[in-house]
PDB file of N, CA and C in Angstrom:
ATOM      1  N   UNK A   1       0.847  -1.189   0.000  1.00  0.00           N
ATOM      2  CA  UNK A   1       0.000   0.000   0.000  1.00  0.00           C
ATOM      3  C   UNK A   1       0.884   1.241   0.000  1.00  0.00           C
ATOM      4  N   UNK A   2       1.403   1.313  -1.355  1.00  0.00           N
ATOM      5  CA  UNK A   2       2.255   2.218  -1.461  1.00  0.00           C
ATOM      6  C   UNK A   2       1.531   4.129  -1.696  1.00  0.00           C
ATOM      7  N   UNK A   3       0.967   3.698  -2.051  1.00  0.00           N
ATOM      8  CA  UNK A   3       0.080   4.686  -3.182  1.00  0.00           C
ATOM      9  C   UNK A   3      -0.990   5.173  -2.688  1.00  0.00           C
ATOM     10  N   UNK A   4      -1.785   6.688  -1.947  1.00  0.00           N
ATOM     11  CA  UNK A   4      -3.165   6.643  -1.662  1.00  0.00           C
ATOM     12  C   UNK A   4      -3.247   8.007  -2.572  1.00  0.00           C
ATOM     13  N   UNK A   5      -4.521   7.426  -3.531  1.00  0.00           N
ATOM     14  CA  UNK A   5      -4.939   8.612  -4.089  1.00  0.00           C
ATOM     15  C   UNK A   5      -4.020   9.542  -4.821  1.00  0.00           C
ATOM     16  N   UNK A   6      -3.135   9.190  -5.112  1.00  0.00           N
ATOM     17  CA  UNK A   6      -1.899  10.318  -5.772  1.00  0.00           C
ATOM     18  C   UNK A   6      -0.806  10.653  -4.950  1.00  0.00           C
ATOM     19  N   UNK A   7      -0.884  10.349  -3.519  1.00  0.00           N
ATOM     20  CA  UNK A   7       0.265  10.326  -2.743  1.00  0.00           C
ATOM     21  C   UNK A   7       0.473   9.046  -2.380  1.00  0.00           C
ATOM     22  N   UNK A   8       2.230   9.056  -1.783  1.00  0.00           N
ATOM     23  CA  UNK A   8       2.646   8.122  -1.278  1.00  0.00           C
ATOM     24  C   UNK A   8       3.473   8.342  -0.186  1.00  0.00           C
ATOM     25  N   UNK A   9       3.767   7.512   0.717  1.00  0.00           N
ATOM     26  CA  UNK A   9       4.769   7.630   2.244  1.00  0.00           C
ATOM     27  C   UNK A   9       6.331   8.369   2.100  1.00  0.00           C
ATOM     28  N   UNK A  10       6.934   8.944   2.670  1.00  0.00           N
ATOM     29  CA  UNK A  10       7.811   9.360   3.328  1.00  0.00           C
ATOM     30  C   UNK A  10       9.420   8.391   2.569  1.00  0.00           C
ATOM     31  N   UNK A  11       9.411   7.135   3.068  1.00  0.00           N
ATOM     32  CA  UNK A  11       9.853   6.025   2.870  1.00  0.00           C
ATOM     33  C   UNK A  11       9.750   5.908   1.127  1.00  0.00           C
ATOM     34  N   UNK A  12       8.502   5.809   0.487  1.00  0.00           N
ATOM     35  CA  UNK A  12       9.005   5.434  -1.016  1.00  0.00           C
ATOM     36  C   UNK A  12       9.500   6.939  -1.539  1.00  0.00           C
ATOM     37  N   UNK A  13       8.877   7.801  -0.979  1.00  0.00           N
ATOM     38  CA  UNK A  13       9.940   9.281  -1.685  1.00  0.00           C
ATOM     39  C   UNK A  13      11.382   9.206  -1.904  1.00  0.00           C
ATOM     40  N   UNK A  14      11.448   8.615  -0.135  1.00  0.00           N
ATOM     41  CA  UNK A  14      13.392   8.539   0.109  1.00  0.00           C
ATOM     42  C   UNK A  14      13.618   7.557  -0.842  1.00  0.00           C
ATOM     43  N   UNK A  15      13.296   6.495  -1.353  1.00  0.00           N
ATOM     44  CA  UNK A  15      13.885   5.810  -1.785  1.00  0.00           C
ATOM     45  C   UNK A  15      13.716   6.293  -3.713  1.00  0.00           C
ATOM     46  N   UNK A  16      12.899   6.827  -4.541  1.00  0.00           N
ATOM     47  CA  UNK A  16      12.896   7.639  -5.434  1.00  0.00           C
ATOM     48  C   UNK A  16      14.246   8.532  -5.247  1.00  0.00           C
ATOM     49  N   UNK A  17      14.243   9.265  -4.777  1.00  0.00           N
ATOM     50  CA  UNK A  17      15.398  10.766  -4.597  1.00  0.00           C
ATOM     51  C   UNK A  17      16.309  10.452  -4.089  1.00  0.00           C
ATOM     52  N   UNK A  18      16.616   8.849  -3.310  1.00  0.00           N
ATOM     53  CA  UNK A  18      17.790   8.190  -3.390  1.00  0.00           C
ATOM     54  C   UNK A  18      18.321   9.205  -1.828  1.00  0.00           C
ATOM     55  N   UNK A  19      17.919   9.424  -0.697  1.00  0.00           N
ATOM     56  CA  UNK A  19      17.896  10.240   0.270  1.00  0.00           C
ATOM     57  C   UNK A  19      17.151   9.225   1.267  1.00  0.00           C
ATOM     58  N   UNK A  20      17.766   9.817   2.882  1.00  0.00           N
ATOM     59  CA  UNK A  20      17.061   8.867   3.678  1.00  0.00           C
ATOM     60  C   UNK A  20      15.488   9.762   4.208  1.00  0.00           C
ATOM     61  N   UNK A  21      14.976   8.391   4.690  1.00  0.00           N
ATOM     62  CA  UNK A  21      13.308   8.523   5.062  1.00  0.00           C
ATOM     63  C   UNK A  21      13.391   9.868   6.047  1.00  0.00           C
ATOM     64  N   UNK A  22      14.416  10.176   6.813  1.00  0.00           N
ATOM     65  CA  UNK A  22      14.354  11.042   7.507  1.00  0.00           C
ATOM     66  C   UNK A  22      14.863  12.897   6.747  1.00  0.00           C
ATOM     67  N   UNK A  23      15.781  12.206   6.048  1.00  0.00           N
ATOM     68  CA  UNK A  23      15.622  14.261   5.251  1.00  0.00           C
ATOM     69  C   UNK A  23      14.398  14.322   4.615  1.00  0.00           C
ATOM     70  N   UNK A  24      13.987  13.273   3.855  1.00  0.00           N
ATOM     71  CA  UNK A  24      12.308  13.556   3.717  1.00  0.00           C
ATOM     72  C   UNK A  24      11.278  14.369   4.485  1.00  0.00           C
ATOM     73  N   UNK A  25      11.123  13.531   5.791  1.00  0.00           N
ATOM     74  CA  UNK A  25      10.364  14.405   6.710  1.00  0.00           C
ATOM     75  C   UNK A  25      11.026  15.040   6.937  1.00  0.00           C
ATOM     76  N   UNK A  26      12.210  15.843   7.184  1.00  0.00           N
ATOM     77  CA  UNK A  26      12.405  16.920   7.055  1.00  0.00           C
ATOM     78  C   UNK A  26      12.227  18.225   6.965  1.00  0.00           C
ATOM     79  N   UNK A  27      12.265  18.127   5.085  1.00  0.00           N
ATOM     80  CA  UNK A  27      11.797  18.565   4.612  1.00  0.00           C
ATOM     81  C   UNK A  27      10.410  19.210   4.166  1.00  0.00           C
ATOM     82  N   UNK A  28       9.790  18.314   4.558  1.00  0.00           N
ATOM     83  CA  UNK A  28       7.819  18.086   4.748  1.00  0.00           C
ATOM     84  C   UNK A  28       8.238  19.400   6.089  1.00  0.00           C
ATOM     85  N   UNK A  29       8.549  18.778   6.953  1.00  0.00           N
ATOM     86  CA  UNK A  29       8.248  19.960   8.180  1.00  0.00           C
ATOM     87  C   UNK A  29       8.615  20.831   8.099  1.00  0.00           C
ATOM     88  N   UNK A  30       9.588  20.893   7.440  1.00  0.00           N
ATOM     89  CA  UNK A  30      10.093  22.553   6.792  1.00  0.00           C
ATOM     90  C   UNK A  30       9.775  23.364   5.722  1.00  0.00           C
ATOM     91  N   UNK A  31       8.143  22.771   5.212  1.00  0.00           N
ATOM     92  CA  UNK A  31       7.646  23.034   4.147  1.00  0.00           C
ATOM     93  C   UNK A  31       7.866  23.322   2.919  1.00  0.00           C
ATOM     94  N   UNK A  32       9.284  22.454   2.614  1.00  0.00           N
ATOM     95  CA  UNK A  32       9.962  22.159   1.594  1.00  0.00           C
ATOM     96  C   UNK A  32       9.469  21.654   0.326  1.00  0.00           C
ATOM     97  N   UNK A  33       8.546  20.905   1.032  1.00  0.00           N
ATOM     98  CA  UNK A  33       7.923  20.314  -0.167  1.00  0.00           C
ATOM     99  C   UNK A  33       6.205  20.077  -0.527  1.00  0.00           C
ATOM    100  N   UNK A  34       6.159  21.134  -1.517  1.00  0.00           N
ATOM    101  CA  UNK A  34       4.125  21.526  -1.537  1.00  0.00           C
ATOM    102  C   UNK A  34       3.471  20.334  -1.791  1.00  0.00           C
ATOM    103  N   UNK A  35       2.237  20.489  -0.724  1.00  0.00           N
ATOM    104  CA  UNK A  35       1.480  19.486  -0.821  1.00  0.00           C
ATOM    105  C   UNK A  35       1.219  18.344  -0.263  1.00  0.00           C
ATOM    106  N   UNK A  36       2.559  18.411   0.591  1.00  0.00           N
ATOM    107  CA  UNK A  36       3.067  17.108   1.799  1.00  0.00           C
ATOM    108  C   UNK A  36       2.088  17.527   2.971  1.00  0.00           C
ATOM    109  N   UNK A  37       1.425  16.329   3.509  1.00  0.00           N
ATOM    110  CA  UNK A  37      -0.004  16.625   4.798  1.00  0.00           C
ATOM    111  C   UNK A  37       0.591  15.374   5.690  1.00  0.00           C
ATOM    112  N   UNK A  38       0.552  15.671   6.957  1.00  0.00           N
ATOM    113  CA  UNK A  38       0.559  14.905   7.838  1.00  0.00           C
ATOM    114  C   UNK A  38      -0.531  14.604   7.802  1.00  0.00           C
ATOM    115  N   UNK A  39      -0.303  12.876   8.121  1.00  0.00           N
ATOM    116  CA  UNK A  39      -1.340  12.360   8.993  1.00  0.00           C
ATOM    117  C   UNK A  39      -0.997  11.408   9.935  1.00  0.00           C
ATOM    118  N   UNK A  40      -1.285  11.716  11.384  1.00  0.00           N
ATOM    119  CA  UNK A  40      -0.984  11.152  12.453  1.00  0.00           C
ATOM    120  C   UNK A  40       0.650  11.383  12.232  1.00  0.00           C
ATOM    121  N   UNK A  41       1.309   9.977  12.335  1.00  0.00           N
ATOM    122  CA  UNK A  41       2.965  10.452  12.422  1.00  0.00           C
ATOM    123  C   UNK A  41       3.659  10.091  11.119  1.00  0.00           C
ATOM    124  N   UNK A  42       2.535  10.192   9.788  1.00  0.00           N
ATOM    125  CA  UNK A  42       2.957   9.835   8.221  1.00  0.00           C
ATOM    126  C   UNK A  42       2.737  11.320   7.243  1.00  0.00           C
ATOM    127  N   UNK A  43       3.380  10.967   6.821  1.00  0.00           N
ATOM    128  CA  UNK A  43       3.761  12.088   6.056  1.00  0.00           C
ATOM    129  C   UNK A  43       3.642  11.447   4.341  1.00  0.00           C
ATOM    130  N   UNK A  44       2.445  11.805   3.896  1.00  0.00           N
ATOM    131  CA  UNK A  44       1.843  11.525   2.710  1.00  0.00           C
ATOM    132  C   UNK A  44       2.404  13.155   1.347  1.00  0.00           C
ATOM    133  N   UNK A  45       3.345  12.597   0.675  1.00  0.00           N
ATOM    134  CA  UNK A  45       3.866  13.455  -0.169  1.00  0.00           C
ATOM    135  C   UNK A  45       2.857  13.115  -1.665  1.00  0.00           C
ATOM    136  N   UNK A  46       2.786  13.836  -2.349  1.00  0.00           N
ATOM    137  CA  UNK A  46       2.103  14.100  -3.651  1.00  0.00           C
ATOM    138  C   UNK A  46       3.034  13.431  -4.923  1.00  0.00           C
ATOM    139  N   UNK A  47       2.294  12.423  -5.436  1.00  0.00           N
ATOM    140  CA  UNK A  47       3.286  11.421  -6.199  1.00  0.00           C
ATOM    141  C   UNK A  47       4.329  12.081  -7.224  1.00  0.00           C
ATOM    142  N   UNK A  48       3.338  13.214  -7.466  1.00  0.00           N
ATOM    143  CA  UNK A  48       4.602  13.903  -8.428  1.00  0.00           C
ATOM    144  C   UNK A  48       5.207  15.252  -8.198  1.00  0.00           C
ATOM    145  N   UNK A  49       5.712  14.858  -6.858  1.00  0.00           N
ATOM    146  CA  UNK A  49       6.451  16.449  -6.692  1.00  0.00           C
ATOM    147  C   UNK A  49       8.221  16.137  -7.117  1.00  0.00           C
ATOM    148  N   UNK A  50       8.252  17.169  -6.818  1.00  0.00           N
ATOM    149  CA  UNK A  50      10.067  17.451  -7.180  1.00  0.00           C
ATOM    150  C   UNK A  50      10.884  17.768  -5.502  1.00  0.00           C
ATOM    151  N   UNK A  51      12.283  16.784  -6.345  1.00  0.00           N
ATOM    152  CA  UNK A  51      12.687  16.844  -5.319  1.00  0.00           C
ATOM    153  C   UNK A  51      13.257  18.563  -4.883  1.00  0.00           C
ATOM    154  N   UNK A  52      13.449  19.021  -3.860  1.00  0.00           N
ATOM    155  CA  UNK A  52      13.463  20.338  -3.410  1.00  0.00           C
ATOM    156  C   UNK A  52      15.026  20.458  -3.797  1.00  0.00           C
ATOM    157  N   UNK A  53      15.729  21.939  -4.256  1.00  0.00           N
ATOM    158  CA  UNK A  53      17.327  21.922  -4.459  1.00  0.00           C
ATOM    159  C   UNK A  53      17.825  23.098  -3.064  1.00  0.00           C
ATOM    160  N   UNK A  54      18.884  22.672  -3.084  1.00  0.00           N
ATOM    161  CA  UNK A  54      19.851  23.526  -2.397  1.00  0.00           C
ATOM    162  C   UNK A  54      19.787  24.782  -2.876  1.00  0.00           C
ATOM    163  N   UNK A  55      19.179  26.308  -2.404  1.00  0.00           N
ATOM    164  CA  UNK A  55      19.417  27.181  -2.655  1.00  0.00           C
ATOM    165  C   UNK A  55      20.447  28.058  -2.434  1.00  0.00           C
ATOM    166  N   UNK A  56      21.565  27.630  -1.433  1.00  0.00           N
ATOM    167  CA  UNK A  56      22.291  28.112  -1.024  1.00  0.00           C
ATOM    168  C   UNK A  56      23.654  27.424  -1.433  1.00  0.00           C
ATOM    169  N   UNK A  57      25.343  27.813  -1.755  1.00  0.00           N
ATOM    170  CA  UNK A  57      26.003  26.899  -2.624  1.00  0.00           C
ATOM    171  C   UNK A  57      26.730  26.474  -0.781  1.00  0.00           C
ATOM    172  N   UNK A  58      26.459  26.985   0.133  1.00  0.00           N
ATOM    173  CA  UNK A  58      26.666  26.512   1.458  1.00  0.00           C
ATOM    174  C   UNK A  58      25.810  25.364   2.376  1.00  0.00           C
ATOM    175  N   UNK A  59      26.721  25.087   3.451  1.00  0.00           N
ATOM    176  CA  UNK A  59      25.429  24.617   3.848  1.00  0.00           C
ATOM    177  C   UNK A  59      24.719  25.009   5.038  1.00  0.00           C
ATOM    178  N   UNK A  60      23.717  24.943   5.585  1.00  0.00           N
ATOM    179  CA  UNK A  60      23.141  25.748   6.808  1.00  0.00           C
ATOM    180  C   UNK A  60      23.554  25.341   7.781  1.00  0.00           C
ATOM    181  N   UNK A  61      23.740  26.980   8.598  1.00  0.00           N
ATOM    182  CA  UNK A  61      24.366  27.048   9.496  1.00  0.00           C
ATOM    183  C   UNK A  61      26.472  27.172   9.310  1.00  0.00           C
ATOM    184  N   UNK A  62      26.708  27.126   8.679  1.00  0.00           N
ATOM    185  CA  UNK A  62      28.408  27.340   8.203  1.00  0.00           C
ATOM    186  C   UNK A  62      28.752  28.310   7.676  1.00  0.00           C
ATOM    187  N   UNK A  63      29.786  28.876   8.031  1.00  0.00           N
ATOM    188  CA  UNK A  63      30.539  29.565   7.807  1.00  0.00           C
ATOM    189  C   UNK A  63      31.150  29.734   6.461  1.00  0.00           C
ATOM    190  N   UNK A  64      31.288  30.627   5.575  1.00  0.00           N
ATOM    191  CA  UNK A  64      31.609  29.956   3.904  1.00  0.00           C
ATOM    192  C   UNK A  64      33.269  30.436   4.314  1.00  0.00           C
ATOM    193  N   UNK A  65      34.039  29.836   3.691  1.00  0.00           N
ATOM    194  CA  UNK A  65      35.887  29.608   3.418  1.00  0.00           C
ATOM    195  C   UNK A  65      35.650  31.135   2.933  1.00  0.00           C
ATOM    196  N   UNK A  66      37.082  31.645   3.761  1.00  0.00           N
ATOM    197  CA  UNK A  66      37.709  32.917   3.396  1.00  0.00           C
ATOM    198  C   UNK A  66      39.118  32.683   2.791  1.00  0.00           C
TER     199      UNK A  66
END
């Protein structure tokens, strides 16, 4: 029961975008990614979203090389 209605779990995202189940939710909680709804402690993403990019060429929270 991969699949409800056009979304799917947390878990088959990570494994699509090749990323673990946990930067997924993550991301969901950081409203990274439109369309992602909790329910209870699942996190139902929209089958065809995109994966979110790095907007920054740093990473958060660091200091960039002088």
């Amino acid at each position: 029961m991969d699949e409800l209605n056009g979304f799917v779990r947390a878990d088959v995202m990570a494994e699509r975008w090749n990323v673990s189940e946990r930067q997924v939710q993550a991301l969901c909680k950081a409203k990274k990614i439109s369309g992602a709804v909790k329910f209870g402690n699942t996190w139902a993403i929209p089958d065809d979203a995109q994966k979110p990019t790095r907007t920054s060429e740093y990473k958060p929270g660091r200091k960039p090389r002088e």
